[in-house]
Protein backbone atom coordinates (compact mmCIF):
# COMPACT_ATOMS: atom_id res chain seq x y z
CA UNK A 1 -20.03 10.10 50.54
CA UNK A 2 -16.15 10.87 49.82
CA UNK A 3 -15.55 9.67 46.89
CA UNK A 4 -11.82 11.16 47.29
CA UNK A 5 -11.17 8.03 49.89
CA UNK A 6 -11.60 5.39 47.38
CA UNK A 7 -8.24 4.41 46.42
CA UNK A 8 -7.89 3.39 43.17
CA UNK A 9 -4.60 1.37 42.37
CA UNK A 10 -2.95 1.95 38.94
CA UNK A 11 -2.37 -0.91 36.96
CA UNK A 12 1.92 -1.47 37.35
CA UNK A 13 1.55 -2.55 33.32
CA UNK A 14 -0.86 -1.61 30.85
CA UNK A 15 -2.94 -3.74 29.41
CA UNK A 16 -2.84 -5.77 26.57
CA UNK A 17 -5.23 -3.13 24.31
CA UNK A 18 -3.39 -0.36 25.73
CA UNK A 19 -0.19 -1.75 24.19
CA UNK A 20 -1.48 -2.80 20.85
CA UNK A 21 -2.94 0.89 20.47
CA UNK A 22 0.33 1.96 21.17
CA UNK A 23 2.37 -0.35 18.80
CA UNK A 24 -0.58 0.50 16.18
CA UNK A 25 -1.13 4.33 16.16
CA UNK A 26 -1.58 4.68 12.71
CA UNK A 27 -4.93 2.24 12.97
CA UNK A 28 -7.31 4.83 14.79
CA UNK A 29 -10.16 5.73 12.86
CA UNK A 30 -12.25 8.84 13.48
CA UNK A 31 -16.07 8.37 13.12
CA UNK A 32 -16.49 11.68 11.32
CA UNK A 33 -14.28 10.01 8.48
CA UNK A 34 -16.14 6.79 7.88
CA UNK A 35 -18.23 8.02 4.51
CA UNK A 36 -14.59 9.14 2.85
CA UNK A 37 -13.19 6.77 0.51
CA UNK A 38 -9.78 4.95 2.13
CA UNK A 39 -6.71 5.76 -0.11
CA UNK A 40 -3.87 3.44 -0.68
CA UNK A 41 -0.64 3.42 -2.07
CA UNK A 42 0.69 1.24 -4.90
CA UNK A 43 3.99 0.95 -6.07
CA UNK A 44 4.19 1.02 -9.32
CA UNK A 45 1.42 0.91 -12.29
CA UNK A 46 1.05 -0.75 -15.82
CA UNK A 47 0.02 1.16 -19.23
CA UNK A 48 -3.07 0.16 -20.02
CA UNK A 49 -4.59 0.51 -23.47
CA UNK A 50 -6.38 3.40 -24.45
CA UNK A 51 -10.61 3.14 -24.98
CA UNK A 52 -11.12 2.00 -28.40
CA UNK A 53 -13.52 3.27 -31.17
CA UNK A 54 -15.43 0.68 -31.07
CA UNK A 55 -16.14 1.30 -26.77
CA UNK A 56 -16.12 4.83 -27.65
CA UNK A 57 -19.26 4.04 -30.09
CA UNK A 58 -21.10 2.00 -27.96
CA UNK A 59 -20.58 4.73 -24.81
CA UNK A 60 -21.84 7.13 -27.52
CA UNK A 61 -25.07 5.40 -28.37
CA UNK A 62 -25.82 4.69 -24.59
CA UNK A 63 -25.33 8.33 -24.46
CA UNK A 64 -21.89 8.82 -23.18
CA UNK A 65 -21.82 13.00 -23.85
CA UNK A 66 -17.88 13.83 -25.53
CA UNK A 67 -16.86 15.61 -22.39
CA UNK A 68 -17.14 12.50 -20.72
CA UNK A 69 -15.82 9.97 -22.79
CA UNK A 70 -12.92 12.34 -23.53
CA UNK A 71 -11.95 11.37 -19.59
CA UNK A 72 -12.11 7.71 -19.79
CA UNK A 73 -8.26 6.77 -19.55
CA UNK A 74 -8.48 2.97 -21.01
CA UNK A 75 -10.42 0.25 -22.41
CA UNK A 76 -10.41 -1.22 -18.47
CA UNK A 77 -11.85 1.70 -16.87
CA UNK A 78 -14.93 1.83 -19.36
CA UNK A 79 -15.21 -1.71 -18.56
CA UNK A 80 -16.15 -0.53 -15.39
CA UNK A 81 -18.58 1.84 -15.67
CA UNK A 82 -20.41 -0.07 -18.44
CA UNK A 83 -20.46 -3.28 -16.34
CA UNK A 84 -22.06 -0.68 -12.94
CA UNK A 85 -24.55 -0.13 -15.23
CA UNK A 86 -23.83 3.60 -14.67
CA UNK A 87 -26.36 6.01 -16.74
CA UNK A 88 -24.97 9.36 -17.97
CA UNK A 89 -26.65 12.44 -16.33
CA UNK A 90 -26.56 16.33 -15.70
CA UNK A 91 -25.62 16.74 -11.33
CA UNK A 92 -25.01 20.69 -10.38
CA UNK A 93 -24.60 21.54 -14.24
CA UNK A 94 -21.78 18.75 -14.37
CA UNK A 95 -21.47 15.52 -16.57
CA UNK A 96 -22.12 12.52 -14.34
CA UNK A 97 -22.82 8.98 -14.37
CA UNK A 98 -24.63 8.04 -11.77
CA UNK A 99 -26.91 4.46 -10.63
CA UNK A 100 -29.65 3.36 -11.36
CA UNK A 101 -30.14 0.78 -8.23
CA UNK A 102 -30.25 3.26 -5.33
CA UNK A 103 -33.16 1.79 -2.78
CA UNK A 104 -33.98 5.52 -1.76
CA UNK A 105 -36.31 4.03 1.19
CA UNK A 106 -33.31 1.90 2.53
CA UNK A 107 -32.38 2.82 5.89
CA UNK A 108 -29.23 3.08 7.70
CA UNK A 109 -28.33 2.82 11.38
CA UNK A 110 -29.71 5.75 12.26
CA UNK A 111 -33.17 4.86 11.21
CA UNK A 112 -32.60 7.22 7.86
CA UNK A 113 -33.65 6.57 4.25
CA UNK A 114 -31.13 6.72 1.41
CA UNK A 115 -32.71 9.79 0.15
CA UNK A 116 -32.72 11.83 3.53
CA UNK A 117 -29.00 10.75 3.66
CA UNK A 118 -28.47 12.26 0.38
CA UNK A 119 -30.74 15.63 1.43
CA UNK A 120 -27.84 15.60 4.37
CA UNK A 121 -25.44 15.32 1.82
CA UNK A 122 -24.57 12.07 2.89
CA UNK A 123 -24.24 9.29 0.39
CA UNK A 124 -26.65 6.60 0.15
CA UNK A 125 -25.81 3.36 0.78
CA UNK A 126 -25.45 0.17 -1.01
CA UNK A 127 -27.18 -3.08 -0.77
CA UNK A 128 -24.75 -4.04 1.40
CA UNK A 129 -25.04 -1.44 4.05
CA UNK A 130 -21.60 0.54 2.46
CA UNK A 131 -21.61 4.31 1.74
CA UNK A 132 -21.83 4.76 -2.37
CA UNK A 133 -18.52 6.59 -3.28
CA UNK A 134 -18.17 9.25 -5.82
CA UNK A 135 -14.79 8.58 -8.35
CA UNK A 136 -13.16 11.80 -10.68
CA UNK A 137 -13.64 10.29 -13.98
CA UNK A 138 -10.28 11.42 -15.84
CA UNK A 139 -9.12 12.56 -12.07
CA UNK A 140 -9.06 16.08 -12.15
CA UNK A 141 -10.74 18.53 -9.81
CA UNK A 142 -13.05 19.58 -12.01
CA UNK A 143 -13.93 15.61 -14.11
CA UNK A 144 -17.18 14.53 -14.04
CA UNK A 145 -18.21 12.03 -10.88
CA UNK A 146 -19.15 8.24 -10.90
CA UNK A 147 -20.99 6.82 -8.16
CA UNK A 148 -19.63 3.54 -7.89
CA UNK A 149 -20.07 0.70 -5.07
CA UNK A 150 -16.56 0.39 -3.24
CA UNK A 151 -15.97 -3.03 -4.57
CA UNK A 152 -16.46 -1.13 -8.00
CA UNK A 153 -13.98 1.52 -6.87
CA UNK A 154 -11.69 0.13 -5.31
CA UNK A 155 -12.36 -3.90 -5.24
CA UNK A 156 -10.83 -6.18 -8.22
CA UNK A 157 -8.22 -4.39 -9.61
CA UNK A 158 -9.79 -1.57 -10.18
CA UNK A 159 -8.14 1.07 -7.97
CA UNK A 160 -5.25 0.68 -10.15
CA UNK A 161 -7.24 0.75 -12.79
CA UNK A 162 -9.20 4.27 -11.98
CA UNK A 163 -6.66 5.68 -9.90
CA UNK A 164 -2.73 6.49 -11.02
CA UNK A 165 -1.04 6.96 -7.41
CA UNK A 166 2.54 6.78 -8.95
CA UNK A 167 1.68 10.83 -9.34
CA UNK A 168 0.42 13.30 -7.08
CA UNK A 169 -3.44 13.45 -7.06
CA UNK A 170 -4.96 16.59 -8.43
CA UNK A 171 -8.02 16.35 -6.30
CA UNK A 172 -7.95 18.67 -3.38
CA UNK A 173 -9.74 16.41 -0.39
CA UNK A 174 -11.05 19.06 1.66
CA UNK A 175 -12.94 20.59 -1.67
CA UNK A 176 -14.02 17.49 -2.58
CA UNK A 177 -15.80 16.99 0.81
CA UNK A 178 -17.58 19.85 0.12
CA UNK A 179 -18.19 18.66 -3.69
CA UNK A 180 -19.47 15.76 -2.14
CA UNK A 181 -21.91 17.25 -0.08
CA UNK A 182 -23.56 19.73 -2.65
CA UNK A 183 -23.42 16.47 -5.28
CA UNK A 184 -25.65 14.15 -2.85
CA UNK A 185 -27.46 16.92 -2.15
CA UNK A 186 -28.32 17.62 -6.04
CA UNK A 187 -29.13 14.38 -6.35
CA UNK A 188 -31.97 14.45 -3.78
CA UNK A 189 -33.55 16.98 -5.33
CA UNK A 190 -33.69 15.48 -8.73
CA UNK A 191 -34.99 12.34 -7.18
CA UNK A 192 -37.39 14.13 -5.60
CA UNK A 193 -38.27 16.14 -8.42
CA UNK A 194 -39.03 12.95 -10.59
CA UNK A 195 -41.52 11.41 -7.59
């Protein structure tokens, strides 16, 4: 058979999704990408009020290590992390507060747990099916992580809250992918390690 005499007739307009995609370049979204956190733009950002004594205390005794709480930015952003539930820990010889509520034997589309995700260096995923994301505390290169639901990150108010985007971010993205890989990674192991 000659498949060169089937004629095939161009369309004289394109069609409606062809035109959309057009008008809406900027809305393509590349699989590879769907673990990293989205980042948005604000326009302009209040002061918020420093973390207290008495928050500062209470992080202490829940066993908050200085380096740590000498990050938190305000009162808001301890808020936070105190109402995740986040515990303090030690991840590739770096302060980190990480969760507590991780079902490692959760699977995801792919018919993988949570913790062979995280041996991938994938993150884990919530209850609700969403990739955990890792937040700079204090947003530096080199702050300690959180591991914080994205409602938690970014839901609420609290991406103004954790993030200042009125200045240029000191976190280098392609670094951080690779930060994020070795941290999941960590993580496995010390789960493992404690089975």
């Amino acid at each position: 058979m000659n498949f060169e005499n089937f004629a095939i007739e161009k369309a004289e307009a394109p069609s409606r999704l062809a035109l959309l995609a057009r008008e809406t370049p900027d809305k393509c979204l590349i699989i590879a990408q769907l673990d990293r956190p989205i980042v948005l733009t604000q326009e302009s950002r209040l002061e918020l009020p420093g973390m207290g004594d008495e928050t500062r205390e209470r992080l202490e005794k829940l066993g908050f290590p200085k380096e740590l709480l000498d990050v938190i930015n305000s009162e808001a952003e301890a808020r936070i992390y105190e109402e995740a539930n986040l515990e303090p820990a030690q991840v590739n010889g770096k302060d980190a507060l990480i969760r507590t509520d991780i079902d490692y034997d959760q699977k995801d589309a792919f018919d993988r747990t949570n913790l062979e995700r995280m041996k991938l260096g994938l993150a884990p995923l919530d209850a609700q099916g969403r990739p955990i994301e890792l937040h700079h505390i204090g947003q530096k290169q080199d702050s300690p992580l959180a591991e914080l639901t994205r409602d938690e990150h970014r839901g609420n108010g609290n991406d103004n809250v954790l993030h200042n985007k009125l200045k240029e971010s000191e976190i280098a993205r392609d670094d951080f992918d690779k930060e994020r890989k070795g941290y999941w990674k960590a993580r496995a192991e010390q789960i493992e390690s404690q089975r």
